[in-house]
N, C-alpha and C. Protein backbone atom coordinates (compact mmCIF):
# COMPACT_ATOMS: atom_id res chain seq x y z
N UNK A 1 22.73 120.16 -186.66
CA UNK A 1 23.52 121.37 -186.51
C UNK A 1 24.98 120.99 -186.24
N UNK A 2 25.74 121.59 -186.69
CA UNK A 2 27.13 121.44 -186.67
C UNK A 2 27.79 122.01 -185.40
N UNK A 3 28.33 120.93 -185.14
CA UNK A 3 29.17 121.73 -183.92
C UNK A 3 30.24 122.40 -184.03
N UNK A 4 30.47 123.70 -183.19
CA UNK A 4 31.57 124.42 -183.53
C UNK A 4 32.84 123.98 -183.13
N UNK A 5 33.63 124.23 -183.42
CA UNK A 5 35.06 123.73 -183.95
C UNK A 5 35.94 124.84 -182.61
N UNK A 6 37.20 123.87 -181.79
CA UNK A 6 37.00 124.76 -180.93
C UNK A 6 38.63 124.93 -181.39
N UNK A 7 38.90 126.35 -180.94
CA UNK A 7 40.30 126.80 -181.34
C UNK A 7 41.45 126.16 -180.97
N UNK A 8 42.30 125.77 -181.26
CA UNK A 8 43.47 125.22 -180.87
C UNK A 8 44.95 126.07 -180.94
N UNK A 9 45.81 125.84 -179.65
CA UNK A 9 47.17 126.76 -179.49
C UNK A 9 48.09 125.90 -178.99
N UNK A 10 49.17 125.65 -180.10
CA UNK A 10 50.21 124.59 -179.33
C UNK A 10 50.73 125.70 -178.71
N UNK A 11 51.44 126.95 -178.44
CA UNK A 11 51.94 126.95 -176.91
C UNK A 11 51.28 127.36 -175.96
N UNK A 12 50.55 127.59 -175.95
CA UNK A 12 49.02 127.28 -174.48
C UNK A 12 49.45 125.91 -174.63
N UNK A 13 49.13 125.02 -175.59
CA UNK A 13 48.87 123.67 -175.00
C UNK A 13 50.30 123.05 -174.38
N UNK A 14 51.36 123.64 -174.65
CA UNK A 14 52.76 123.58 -174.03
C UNK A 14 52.29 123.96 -172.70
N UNK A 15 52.10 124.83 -172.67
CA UNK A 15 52.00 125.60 -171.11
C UNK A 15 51.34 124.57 -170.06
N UNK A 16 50.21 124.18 -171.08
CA UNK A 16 50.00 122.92 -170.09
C UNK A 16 49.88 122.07 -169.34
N UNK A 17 50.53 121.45 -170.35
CA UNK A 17 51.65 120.58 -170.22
C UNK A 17 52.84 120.35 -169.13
N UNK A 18 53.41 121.42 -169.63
CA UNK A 18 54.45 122.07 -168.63
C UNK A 18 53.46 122.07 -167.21
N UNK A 19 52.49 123.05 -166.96
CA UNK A 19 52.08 123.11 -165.87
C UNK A 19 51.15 121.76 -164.93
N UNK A 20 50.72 120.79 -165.60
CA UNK A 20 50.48 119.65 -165.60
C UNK A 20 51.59 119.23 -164.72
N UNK A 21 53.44 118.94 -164.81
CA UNK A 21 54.30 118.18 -165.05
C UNK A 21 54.18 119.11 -163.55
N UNK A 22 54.29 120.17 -163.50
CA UNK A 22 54.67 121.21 -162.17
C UNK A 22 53.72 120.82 -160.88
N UNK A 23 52.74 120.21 -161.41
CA UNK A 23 51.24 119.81 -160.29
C UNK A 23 51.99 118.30 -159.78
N UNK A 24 52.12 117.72 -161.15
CA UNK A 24 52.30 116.36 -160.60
C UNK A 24 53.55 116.16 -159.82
N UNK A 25 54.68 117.47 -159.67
CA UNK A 25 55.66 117.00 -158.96
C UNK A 25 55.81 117.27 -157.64
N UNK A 26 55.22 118.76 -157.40
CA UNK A 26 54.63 118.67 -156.04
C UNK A 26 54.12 117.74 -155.16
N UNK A 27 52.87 116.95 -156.08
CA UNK A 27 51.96 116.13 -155.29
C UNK A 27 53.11 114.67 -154.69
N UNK A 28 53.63 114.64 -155.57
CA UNK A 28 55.24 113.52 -155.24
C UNK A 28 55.41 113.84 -154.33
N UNK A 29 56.27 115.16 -154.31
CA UNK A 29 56.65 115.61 -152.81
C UNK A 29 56.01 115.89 -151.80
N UNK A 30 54.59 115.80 -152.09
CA UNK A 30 54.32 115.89 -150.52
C UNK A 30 53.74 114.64 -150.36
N UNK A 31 53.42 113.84 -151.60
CA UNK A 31 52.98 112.24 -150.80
C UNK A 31 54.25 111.70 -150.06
N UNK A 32 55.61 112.23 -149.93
CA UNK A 32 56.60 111.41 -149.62
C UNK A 32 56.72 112.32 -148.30
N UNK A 33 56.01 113.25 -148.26
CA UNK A 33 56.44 113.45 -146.48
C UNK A 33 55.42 112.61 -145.33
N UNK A 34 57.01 112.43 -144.88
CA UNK A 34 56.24 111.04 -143.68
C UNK A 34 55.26 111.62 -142.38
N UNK A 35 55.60 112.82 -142.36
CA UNK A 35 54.43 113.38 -141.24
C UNK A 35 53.08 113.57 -141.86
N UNK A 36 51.91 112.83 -140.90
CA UNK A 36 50.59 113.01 -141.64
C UNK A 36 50.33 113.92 -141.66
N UNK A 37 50.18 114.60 -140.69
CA UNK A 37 50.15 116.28 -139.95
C UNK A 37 50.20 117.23 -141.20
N UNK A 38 51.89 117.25 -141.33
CA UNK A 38 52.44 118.06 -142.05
C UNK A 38 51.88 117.81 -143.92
N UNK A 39 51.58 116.45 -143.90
CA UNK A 39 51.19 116.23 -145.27
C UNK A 39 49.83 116.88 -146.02
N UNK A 40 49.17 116.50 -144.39
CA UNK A 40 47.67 117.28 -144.68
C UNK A 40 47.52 118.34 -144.85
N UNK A 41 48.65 119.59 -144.18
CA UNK A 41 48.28 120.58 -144.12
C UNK A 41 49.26 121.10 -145.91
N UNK A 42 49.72 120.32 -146.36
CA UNK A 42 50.56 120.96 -147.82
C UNK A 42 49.36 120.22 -148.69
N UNK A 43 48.74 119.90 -148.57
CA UNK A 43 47.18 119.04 -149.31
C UNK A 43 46.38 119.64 -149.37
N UNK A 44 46.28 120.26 -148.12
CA UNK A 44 45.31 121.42 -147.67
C UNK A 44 45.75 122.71 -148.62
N UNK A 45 46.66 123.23 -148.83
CA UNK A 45 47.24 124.28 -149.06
C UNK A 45 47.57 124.61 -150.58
N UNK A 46 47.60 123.16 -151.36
CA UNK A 46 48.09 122.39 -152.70
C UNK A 46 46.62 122.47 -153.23
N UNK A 47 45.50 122.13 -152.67
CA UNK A 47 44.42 121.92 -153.38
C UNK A 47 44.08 123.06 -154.36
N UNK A 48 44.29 124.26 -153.76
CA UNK A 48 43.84 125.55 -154.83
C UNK A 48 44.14 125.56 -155.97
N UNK A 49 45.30 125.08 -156.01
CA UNK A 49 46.05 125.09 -157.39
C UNK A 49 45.73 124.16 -158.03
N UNK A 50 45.85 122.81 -157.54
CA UNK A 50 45.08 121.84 -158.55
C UNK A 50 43.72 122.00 -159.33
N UNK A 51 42.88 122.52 -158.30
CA UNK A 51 41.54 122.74 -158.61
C UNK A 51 41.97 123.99 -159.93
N UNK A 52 42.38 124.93 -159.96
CA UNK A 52 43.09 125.92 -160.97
C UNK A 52 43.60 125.40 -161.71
N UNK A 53 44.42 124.70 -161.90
CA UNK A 53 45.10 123.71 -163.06
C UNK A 53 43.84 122.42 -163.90
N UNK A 54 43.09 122.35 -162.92
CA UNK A 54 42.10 121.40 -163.39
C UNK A 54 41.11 121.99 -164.28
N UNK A 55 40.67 123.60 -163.64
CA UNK A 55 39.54 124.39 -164.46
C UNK A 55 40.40 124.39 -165.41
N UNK A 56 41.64 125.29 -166.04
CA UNK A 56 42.46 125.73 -167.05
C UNK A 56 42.84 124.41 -167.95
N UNK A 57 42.58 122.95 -167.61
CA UNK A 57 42.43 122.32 -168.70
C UNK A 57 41.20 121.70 -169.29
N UNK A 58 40.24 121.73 -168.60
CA UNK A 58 39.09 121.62 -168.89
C UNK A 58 38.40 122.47 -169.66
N UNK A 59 38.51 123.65 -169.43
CA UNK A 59 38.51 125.37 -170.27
C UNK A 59 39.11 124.56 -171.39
N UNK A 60 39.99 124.16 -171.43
CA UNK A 60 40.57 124.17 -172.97
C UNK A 60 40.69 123.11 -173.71
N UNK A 61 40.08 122.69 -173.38
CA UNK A 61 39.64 120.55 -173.94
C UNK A 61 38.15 121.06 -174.55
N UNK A 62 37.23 121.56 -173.76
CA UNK A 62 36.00 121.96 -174.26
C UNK A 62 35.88 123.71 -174.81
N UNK A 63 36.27 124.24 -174.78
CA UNK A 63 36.01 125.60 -175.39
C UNK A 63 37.56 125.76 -176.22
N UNK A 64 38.30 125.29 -176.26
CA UNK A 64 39.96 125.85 -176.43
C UNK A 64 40.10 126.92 -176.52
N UNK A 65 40.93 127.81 -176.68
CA UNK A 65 41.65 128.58 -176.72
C UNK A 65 40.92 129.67 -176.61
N UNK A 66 40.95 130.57 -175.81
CA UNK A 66 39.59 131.84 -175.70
C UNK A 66 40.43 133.21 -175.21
N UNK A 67 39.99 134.24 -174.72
CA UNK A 67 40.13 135.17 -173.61
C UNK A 67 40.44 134.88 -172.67
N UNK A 68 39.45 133.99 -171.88
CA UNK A 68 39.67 133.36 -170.74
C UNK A 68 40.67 132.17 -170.40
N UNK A 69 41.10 131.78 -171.01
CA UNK A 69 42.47 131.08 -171.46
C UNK A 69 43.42 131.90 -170.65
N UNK A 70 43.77 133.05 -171.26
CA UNK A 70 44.89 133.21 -170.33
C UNK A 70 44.48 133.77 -168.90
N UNK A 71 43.55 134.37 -168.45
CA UNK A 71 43.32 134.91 -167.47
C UNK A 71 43.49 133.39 -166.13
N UNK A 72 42.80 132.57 -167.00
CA UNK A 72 42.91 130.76 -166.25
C UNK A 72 44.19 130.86 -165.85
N UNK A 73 45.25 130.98 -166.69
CA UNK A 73 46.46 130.48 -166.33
C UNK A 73 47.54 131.16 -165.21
N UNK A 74 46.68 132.49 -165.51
CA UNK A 74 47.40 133.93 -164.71
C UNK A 74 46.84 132.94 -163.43
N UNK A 75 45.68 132.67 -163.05
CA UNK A 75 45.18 132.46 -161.88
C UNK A 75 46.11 131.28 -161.26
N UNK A 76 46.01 129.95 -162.40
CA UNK A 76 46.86 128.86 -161.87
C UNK A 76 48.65 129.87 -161.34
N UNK A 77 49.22 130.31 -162.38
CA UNK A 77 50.40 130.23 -161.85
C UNK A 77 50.56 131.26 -160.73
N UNK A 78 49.40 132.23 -160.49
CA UNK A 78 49.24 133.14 -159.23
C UNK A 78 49.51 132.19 -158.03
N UNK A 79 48.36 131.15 -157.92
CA UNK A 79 48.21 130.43 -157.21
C UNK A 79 49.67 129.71 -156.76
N UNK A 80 50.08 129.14 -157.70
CA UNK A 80 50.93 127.97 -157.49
C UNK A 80 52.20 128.57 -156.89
N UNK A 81 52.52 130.15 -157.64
CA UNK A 81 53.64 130.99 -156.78
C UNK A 81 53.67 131.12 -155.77
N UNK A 82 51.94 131.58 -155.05
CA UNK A 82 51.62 131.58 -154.02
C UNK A 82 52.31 130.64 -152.88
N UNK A 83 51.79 129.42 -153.12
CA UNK A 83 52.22 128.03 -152.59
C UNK A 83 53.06 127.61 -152.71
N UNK A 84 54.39 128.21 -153.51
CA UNK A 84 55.71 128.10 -153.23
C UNK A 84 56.37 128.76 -152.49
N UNK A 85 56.08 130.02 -152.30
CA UNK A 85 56.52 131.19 -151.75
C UNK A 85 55.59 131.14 -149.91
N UNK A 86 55.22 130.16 -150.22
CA UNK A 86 54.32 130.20 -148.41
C UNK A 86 54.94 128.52 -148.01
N UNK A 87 55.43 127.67 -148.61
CA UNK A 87 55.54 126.33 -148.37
C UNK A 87 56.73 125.63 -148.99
N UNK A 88 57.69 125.38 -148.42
CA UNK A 88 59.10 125.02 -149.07
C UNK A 88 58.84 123.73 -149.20
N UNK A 89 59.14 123.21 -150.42
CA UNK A 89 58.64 121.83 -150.66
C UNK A 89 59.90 121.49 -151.69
């Protein structure tokens, strides 16, 4: 049986990308704060979003491009606003 062929969207896959580049720069900045304290608790606080950024590319490596595609992303960048707007980094 043939496997189905899964949809592909270069600007979803921009978005990405982009949002990929937005995870990894955070995590910079808070590996460089020297308080453990304070590090743990932006780790603590950072995880939602990763875990959200992690489903929303996984969603789209194995199913690509769907419905749920964007609703993923609404969630990641909900999230990640969230955690800017609560945590000055």
């Amino acid at each position: 049986m043939a496997k189905k062929r899964r949809k592909l969207n270069k600007d979803f896959e921009r978005k990405i990308y982009s949002s990929k580049k937005n995870v990894e720069l955070v995590l910079a900045k808070i590996y460089d704060i020297n308080d453990e304290d304070i590090q743990k608790e932006y780790m603590s606080a950072f995880k939602k979003v990763v875990y959200l950024y992690d489903e929303l590319k996984e969603d789209y490596e194995h199913h690509g491009f769907s419905d749920n595609s964007e609703e993923l992303l609404t969630s990641y960048k909900n999230a990640f606003n969230l955690f800017e707007s609560e945590f000055e980094i």
